[in-house]
Protein backbone atom coordinates (compact mmCIF):
# COMPACT_ATOMS: atom_id res chain seq x y z
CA UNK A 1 -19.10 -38.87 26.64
CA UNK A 2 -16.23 -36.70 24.86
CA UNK A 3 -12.80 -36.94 25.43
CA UNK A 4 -12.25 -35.31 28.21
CA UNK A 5 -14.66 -37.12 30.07
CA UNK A 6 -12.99 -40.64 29.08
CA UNK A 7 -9.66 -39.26 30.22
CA UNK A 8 -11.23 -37.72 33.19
CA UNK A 9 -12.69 -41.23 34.07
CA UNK A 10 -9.51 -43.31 33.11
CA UNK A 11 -7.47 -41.21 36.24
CA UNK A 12 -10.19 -41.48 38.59
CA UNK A 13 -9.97 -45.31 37.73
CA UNK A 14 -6.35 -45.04 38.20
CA UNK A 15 -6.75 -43.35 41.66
CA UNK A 16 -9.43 -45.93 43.02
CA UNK A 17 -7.48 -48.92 42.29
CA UNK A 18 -3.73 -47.36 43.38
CA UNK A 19 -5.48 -45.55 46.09
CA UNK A 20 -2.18 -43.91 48.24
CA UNK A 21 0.46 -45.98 46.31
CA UNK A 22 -0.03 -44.12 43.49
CA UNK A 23 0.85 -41.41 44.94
CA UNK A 24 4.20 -42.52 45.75
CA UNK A 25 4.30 -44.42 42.26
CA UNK A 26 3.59 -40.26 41.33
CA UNK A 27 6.45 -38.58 43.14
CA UNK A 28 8.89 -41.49 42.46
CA UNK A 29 8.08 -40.30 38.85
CA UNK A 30 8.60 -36.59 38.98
CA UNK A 31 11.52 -37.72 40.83
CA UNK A 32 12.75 -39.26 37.30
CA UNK A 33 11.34 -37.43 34.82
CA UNK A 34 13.51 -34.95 35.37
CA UNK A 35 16.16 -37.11 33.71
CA UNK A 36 13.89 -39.59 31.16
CA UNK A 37 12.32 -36.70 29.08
CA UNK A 38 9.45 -39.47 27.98
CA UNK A 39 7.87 -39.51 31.26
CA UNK A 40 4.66 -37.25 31.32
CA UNK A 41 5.29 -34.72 34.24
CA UNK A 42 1.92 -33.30 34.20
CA UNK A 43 -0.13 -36.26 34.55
CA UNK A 44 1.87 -37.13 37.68
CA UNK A 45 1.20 -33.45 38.45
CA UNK A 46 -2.13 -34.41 37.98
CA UNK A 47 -2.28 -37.17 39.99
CA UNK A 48 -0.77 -35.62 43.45
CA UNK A 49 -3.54 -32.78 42.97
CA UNK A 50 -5.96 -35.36 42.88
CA UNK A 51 -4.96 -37.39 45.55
CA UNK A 52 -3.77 -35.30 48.46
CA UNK A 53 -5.74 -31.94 46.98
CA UNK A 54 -4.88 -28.55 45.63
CA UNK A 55 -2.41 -27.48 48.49
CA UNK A 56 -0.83 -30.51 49.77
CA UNK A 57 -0.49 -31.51 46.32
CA UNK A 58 0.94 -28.33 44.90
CA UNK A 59 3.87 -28.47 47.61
CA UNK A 60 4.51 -32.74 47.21
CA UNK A 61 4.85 -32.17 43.26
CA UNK A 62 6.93 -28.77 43.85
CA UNK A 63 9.39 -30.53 46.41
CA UNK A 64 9.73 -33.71 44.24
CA UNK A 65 9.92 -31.70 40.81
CA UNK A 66 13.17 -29.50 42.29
CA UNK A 67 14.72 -32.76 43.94
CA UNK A 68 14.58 -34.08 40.54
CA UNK A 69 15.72 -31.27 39.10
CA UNK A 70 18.75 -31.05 41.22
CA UNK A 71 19.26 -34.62 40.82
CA UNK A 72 20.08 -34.77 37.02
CA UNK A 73 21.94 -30.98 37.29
CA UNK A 74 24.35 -33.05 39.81
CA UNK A 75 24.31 -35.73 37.53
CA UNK A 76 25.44 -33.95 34.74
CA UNK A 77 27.74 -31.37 37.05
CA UNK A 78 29.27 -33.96 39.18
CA UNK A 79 29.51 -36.98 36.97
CA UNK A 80 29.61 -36.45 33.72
CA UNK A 81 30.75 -32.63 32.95
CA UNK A 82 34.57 -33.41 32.94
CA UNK A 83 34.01 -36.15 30.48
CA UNK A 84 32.23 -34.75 28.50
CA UNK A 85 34.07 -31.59 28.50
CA UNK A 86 37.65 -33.25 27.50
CA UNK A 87 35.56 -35.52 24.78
CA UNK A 88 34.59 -32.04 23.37
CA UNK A 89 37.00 -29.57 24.49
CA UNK A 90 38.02 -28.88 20.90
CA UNK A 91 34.58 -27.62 19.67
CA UNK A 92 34.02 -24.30 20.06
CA UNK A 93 30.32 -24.55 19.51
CA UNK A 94 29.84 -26.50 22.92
CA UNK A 95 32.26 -23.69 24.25
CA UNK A 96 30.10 -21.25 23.04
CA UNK A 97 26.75 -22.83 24.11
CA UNK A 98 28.05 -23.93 27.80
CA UNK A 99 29.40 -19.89 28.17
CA UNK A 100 26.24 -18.37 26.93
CA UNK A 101 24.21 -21.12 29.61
CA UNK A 102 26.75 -20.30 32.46
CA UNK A 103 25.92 -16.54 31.93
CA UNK A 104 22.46 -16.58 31.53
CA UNK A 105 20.59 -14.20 33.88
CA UNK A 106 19.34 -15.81 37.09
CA UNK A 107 15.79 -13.94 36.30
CA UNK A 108 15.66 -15.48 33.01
CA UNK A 109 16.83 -18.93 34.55
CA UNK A 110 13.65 -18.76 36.70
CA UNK A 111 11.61 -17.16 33.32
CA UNK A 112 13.12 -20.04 31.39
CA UNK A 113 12.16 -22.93 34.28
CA UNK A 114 8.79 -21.57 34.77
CA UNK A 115 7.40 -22.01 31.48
CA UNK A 116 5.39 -25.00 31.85
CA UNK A 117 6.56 -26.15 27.93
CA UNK A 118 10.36 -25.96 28.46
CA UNK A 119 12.16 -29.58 28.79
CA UNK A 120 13.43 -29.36 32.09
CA UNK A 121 16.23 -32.71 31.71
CA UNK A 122 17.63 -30.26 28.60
CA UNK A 123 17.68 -27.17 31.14
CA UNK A 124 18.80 -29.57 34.32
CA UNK A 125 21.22 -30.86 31.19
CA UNK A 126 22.71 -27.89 29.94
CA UNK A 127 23.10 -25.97 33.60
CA UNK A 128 25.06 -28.86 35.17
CA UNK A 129 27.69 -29.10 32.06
CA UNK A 130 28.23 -25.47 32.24
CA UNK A 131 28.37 -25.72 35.93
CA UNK A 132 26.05 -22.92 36.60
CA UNK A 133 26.59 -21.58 40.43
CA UNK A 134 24.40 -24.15 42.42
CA UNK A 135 22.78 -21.23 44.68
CA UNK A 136 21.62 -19.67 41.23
CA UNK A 137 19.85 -22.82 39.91
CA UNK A 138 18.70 -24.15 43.12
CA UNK A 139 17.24 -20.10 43.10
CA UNK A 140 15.47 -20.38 39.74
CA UNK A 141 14.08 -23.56 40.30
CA UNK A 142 12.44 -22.77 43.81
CA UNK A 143 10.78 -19.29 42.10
CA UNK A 144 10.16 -21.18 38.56
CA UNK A 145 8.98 -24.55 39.44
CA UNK A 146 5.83 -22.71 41.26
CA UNK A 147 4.74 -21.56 37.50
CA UNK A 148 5.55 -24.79 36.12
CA UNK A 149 3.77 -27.40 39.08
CA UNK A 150 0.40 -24.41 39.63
CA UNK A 151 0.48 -24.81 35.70
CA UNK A 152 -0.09 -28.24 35.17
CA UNK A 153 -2.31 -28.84 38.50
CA UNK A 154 -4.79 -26.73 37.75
CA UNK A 155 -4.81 -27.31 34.26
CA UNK A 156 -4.16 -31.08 34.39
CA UNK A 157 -7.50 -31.31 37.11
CA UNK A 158 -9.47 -28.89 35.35
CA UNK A 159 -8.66 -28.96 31.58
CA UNK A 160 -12.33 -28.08 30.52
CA UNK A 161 -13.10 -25.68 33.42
CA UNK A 162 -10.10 -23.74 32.02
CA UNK A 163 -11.27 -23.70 28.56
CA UNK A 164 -14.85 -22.35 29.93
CA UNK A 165 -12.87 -19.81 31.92
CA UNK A 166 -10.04 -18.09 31.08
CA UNK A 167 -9.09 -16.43 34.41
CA UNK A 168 -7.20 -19.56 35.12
CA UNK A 169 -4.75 -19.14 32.33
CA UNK A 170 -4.56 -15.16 33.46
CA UNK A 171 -3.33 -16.01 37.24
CA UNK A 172 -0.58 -18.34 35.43
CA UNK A 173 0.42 -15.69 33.70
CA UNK A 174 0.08 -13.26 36.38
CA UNK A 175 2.15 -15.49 38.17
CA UNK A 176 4.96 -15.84 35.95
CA UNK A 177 5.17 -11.93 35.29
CA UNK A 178 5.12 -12.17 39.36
CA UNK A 179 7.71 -14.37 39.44
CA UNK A 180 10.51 -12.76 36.72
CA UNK A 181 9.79 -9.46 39.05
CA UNK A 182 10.90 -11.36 42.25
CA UNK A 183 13.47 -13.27 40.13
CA UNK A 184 15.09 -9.82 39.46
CA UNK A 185 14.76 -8.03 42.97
CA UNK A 186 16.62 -11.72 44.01
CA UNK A 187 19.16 -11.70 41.49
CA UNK A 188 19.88 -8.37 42.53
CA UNK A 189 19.82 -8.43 46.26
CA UNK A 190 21.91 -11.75 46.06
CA UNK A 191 24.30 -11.00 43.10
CA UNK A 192 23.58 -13.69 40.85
CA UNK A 193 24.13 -12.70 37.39
């Protein structure tokens, strides 16, 4: 038995003996990871695809992956911004950083949230202390967290059925390319730039 099998057999031993807590335990998790960086989003990912399926589980992880999203960005816009900003007001290389953030494209927001490798608590971080528009991040997130959660199901359930076939990795990226396109036609229709 190779690795993949002995992972593959540790989460279905996980599943059996949480049965539908763990799902909970799951989205209470993507709830928070969103703000402790340490937590492994894809295996709870994982675990929701597992449990309630490819569908149900695709929409669970998306809702509870953009509420924790928008929970740290109100965190950080809310709470801490103000601060943080008059702790720092005299360096003009957090000036410079939270103006470049605050004017970064909505379509390359979304481009940005969707890659599956991006730290989301240092984008969640960085939007909410340069108090990006809400409707613009709330936006990116719904169009880029649909990358990110299809991402890590599919691969997360089916890391060796990917490897064997590629076309997996091709809809992701079809996907994302699908999903700047949109991002743009939004960002223009809406005037979010």
């Amino acid at each position: 038995m190779g690795l993949f099998g002995i992972i593959e057999e540790v989460i279905n031993n996980l599943l059996s003996v949480l049965g539908s807590y763990g799902a909970i335990v799951g989205c209470i998790f993507i709830l928070f990871e969103s703000i402790i960086p340490i937590l492994p989003l894809s295996v709870f990912i994982t675990l929701n695809f597992l449990t309630f399926g490819s569908i149900l589980g695709f929409i669970i992880s998306w809702i509870f992956t953009i509420l924790g999203c928008m929970m740290s960005y109100y965190i950080f816009k809310k709470g801490l911004s103000t601060k943080l900003y008059n702790k720092f007001k005299d360096s003009d290389k957090l000036s410079n950083v939270l103006k470049t953030v605050k004017n970064v494209s909505f379509s390359n927001l979304a481009l940005i949230i969707a890659i599956p490798f991006t730290p989301a608590f240092l984008v969640n971080i960085a939007c909410g202390l340069a108090k990006v528009d809400t409707k613009k991040f709330l936006g990116a997130l719904l169009l880029g967290k649909v990358v990110l959660v299809y991402f890590w199901g599919y691969i997360g359930v089916s890391l060796i059925e990917s490897l064997k076939h590629p076309i997996i990795l091709l809809r992701v990226g079809v996907i994302l390319v699908i999903v700047y396109i949109i991002s743009l036609f939004v960002s223009k229709k809406f005037k979010l730039n």
